[in-house]
Protein backbone atom coordinates (compact mmCIF):
# COMPACT_ATOMS: atom_id res chain seq x y z
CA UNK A 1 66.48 -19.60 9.49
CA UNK A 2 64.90 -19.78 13.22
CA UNK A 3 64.46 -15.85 13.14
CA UNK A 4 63.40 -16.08 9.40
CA UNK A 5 60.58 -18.66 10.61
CA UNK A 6 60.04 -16.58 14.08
CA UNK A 7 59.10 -13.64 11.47
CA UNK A 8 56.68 -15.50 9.49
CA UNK A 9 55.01 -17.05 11.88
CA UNK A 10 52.40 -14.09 12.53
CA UNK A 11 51.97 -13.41 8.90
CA UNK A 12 51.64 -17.37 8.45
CA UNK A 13 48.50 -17.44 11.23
CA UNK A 14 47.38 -14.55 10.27
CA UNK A 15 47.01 -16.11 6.66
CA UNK A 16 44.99 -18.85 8.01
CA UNK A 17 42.54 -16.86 10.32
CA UNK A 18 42.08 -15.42 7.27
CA UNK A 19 41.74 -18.04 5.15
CA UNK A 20 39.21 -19.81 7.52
CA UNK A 21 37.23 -16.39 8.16
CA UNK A 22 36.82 -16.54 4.31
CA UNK A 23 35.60 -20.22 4.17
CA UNK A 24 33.46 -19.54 6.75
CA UNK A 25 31.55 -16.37 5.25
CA UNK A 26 31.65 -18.23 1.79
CA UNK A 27 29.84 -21.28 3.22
CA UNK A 28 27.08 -18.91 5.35
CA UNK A 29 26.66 -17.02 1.84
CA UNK A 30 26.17 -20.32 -0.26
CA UNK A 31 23.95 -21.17 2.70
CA UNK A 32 21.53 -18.24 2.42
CA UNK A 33 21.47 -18.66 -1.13
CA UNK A 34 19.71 -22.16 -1.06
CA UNK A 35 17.63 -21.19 1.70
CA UNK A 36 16.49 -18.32 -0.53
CA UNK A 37 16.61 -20.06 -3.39
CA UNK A 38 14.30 -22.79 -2.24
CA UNK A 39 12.15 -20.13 -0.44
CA UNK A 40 11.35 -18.94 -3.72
CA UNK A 41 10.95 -22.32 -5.31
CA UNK A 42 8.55 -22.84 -2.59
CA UNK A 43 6.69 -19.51 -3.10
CA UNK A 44 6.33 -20.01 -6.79
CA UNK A 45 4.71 -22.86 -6.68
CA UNK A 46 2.46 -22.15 -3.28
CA UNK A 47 -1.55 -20.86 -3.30
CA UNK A 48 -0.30 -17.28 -1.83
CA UNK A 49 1.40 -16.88 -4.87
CA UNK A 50 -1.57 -17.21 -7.39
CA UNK A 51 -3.93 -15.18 -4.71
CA UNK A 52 -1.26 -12.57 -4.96
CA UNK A 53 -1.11 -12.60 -8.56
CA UNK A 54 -5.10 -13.01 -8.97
CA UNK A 55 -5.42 -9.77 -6.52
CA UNK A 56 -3.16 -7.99 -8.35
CA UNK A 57 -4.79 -8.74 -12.15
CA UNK A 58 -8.11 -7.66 -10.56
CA UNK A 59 -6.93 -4.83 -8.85
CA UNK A 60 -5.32 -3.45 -12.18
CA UNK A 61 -8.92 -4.72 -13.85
CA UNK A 62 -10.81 -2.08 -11.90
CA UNK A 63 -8.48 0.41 -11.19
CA UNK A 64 -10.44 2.38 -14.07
CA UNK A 65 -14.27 1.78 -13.12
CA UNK A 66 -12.89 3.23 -9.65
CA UNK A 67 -10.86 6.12 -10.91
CA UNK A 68 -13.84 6.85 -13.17
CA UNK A 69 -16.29 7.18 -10.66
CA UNK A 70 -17.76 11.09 -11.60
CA UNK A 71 -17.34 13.69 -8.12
CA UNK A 72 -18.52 17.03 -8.44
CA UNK A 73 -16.79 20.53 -6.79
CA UNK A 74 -19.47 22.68 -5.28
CA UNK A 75 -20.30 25.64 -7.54
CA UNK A 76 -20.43 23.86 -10.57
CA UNK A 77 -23.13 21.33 -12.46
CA UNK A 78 -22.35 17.31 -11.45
CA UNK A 79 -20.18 15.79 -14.58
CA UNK A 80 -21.64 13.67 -17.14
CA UNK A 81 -19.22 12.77 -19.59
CA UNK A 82 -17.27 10.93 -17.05
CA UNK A 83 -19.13 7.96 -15.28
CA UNK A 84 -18.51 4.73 -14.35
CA UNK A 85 -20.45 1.60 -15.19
CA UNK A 86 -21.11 0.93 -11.93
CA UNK A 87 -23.18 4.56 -11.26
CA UNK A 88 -26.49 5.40 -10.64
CA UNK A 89 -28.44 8.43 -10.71
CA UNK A 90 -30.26 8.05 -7.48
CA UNK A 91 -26.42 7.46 -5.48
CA UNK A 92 -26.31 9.76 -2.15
CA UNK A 93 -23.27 12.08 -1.66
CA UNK A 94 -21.04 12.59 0.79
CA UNK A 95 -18.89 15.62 0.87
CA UNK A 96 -14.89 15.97 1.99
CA UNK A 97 -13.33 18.88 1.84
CA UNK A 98 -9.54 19.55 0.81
CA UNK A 99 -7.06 21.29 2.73
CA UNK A 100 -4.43 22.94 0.71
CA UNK A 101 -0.91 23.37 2.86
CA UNK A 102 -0.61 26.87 0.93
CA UNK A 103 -2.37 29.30 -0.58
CA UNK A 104 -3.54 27.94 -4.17
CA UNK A 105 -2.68 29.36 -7.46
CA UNK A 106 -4.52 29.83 -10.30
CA UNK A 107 -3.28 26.60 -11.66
CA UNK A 108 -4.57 24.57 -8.80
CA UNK A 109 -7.97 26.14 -8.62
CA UNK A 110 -8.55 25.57 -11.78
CA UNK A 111 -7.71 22.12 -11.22
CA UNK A 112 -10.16 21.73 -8.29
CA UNK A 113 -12.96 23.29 -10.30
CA UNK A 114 -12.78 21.13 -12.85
CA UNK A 115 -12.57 17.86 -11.03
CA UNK A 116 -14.72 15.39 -12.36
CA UNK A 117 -13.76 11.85 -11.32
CA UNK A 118 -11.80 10.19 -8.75
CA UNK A 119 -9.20 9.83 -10.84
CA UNK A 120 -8.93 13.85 -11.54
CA UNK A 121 -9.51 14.07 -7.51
CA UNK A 122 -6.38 11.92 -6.97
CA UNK A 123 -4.56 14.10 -9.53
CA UNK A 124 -5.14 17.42 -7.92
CA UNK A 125 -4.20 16.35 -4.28
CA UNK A 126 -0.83 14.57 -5.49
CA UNK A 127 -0.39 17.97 -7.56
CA UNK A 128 -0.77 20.28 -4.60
CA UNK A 129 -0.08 17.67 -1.39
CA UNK A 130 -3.53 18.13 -0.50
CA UNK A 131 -5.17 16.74 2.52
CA UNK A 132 -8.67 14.92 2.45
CA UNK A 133 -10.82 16.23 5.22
CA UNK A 134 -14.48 15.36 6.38
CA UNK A 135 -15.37 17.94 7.94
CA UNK A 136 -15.71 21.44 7.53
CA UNK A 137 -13.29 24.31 8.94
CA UNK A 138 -12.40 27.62 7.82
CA UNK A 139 -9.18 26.59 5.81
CA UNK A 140 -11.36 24.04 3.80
CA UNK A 141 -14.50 25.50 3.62
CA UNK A 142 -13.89 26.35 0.06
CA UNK A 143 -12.80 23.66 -1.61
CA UNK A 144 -15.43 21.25 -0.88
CA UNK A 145 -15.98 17.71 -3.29
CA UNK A 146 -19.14 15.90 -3.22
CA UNK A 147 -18.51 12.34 -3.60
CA UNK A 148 -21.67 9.69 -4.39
CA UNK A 149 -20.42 7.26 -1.59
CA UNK A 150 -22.49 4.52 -3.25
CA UNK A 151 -20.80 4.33 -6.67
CA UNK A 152 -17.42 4.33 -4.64
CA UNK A 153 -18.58 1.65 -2.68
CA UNK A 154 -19.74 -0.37 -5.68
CA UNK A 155 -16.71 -0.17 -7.31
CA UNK A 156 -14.61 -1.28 -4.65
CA UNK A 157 -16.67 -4.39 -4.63
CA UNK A 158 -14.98 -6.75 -7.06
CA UNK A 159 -11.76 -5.52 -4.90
CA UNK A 160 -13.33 -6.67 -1.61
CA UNK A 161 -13.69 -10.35 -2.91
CA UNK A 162 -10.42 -10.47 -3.95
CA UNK A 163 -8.99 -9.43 -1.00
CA UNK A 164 -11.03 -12.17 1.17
CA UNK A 165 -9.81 -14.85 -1.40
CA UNK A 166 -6.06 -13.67 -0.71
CA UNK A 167 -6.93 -13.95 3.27
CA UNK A 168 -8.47 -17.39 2.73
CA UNK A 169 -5.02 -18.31 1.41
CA UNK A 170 -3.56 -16.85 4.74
CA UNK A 171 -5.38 -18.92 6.94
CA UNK A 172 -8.49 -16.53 7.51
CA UNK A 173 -12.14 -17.77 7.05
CA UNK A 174 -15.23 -15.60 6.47
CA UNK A 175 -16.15 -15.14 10.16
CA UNK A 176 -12.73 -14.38 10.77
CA UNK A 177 -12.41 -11.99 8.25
CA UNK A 178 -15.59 -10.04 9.82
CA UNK A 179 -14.43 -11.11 13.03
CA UNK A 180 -11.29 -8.84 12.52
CA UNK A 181 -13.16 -6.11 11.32
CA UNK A 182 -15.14 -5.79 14.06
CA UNK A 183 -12.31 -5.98 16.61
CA UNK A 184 -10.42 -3.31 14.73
CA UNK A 185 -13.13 -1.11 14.32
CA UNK A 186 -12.89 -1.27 10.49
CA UNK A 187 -14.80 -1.90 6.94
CA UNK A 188 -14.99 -4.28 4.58
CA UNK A 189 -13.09 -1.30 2.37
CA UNK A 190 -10.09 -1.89 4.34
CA UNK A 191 -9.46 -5.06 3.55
CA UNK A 192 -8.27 -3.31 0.41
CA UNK A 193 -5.66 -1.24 0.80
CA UNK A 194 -4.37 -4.09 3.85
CA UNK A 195 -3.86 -6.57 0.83
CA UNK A 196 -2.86 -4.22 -1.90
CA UNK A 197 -0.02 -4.00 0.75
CA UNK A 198 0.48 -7.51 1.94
CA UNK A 199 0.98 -9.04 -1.70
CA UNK A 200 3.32 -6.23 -2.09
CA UNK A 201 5.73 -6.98 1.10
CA UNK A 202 5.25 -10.60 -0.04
CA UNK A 203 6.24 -10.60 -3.55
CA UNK A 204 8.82 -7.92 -2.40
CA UNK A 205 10.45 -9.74 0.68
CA UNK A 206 11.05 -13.04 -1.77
CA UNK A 207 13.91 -10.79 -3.81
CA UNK A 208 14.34 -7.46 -2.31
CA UNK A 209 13.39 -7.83 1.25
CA UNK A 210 15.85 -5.58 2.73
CA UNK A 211 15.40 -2.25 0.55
CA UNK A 212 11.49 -2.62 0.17
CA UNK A 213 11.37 -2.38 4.04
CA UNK A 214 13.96 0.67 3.72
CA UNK A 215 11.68 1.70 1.29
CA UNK A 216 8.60 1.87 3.00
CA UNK A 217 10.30 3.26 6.59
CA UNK A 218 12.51 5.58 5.26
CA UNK A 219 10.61 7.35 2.67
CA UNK A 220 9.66 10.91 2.59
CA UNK A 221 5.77 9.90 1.59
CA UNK A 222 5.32 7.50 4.33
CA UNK A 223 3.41 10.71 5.86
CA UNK A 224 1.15 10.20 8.79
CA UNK A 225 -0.69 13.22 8.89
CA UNK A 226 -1.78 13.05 5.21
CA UNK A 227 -2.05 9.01 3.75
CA UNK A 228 -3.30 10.62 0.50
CA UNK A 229 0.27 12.34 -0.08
CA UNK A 230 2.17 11.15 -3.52
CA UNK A 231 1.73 7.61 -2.91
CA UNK A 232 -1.00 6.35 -0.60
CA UNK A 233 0.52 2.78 -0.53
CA UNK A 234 3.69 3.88 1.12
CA UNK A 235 2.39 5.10 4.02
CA UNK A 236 -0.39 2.53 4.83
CA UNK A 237 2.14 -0.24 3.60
CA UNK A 238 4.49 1.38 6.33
CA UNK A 239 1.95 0.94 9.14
CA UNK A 240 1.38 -2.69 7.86
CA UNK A 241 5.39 -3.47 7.40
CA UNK A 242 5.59 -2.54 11.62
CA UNK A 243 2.54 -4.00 12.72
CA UNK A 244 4.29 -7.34 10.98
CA UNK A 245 7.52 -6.90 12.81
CA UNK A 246 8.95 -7.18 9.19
CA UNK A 247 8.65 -10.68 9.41
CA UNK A 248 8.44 -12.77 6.32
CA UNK A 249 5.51 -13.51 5.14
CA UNK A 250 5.78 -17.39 5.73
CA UNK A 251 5.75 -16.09 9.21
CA UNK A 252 3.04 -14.02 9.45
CA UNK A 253 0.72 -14.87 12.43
CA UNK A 254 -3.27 -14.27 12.28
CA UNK A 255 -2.33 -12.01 15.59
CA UNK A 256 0.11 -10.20 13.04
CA UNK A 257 -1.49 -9.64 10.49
CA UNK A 258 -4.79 -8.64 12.40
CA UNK A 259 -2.71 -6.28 14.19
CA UNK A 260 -1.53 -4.85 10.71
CA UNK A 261 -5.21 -4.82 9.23
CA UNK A 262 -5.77 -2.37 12.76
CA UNK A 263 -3.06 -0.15 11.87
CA UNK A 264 -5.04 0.35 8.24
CA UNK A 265 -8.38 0.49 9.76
CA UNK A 266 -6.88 3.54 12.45
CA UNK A 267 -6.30 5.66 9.07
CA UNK A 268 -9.87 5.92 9.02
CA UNK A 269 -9.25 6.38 5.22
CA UNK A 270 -13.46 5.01 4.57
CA UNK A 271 -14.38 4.47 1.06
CA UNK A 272 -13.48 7.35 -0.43
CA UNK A 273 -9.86 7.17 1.04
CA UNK A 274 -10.02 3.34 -0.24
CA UNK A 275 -10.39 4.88 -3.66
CA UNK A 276 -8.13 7.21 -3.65
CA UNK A 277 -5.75 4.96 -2.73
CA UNK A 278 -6.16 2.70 -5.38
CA UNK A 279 -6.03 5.08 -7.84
CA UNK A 280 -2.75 6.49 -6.66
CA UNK A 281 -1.22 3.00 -6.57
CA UNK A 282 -0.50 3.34 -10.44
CA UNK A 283 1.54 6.51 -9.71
CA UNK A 284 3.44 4.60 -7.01
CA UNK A 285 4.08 2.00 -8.95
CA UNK A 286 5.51 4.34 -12.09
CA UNK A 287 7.59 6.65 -10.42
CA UNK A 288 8.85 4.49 -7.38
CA UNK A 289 9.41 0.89 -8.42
């Protein structure tokens, strides 16, 4: 019976070092499931979550006066069948130019000759992987867009406001807001595409934390030579995701998050790039979420 005993004895520790290995992960799981759960609980009912909510109604509200907003390709008469409410016939242009990472086909010429609207712009680079350029060079000479700056501007307006109202929730006042720009050498535009991605790691980190940040490191899009690229969120929202030290966003610091706003403003994106990026966030959001 001793030797029986002397046998067990391992197998009979070993059973409870497992046994108390398993209590203990149990408890740390049902743990981290209140804290979430009353995380969320707390976010539901908290004013980030209807400035994240109210962003993202208006930002779905004027995703078609932007994307409608008529751009003309050299060679060819300005488009009037497709204008946006917010145009005016006395709006200046500005011109960018597209750089094609291969030589075009028919198809895609075509394309760029008969791009009317932002929205048509947006189409043509996700179709070829275009890049946006402002100034002219001997690859993108040809394939030159004149945008009316103004109209874009206008547009992004209502966007602008919304975006402030979501910082006011984060702790930022007016004169910080303009404040920030200034130090980060940005615009007013910016503040766009910085919240578009903040209420998206937000509302993100509350139930998927973990693969949104894989999502926005790890993907092929999150391009930094070319923003504009498939899905203009991802790679701004990557910049943005590393400038917050993927911290949650009950944690986010004003020195975080003005550090994150820099990392958008760097892009130099402008208006134009603003829009653009707006109107590719419905394509993100249908073939990637």
């Amino acid at each position: 019976m001793k030797i029986v005993n002397q046998i067990l004895r391992p197998v009979k520790k070993f059973s409870k070092g497992m046994l108390v290995l398993l209590t203990l992960c149990t408890l740390i799981a049902t743990c981290v499931f209140i804290f979430d759960s009353c995380k969320k609980a707390a976010y539901e009912h908290s004013p980030s979550k209807v400035a994240n909510e109210k962003f993202m109604a208006a930002l779905k509200k004027n995703m078609k006066a932007i994307a409608e907003v008529s751009v003309t390709s050299v060679g060819k008469p300005a488009a009037s069948s497709v204008l946006s409410t917010t145009q005016t016939s006395e709006s200046s242009t500005e011109p960018i130019y597209l750089n094609f990472p291969t030589q075009i086909n028919s198809e895609t010429y075509s394309m760029f000759q008969n791009t009317n609207s932002v929205q048509e712009l947006s189409d043509l680079i996700r179709h070829a992987d275009a890049i946006v350029e402002y100034d002219p060079t001997t690859t993108n000479i040809n394939y030159e867009i004149e945008v009316p700056v103004q109209n874009v501007v206008a547009s992004l307006n209502p966007l602008v406001n919304e975006s402030k109202q979501y910082l006011y929730t984060k702790g930022f006042t007016e004169q910080g807001i303009q404040q920030m720009i200034v130090e980060q050498g940005g615009t007013e535009q910016d503040l766009v595409p910085f919240v578009m991605s903040l209420t998206h790691i937000e509302h993100n980190q509350i139930s998927v934390a973990r693969n949104y940040s894989d999502f926005f490191v790890n993907s092929a899009y999150a391009n930094k030579m070319n923003p504009y690229v498939k899905c203009a969120l991802v790679a701004i929202g990557a910049d943005v995701l590393w400038a917050l030290g993927g911290s949650s966003a009950s944690a986010w610091t004003m020195v975080a998050m003005k550090k994150a706003f820099g990392a958008v403003a760097k892009r130099l994106l402008g208006p134009i790039g603003v829009a653009l990026a707006v109107v590719s966030f419905g394509v993100c959001l249908a073939s990637e979420y």
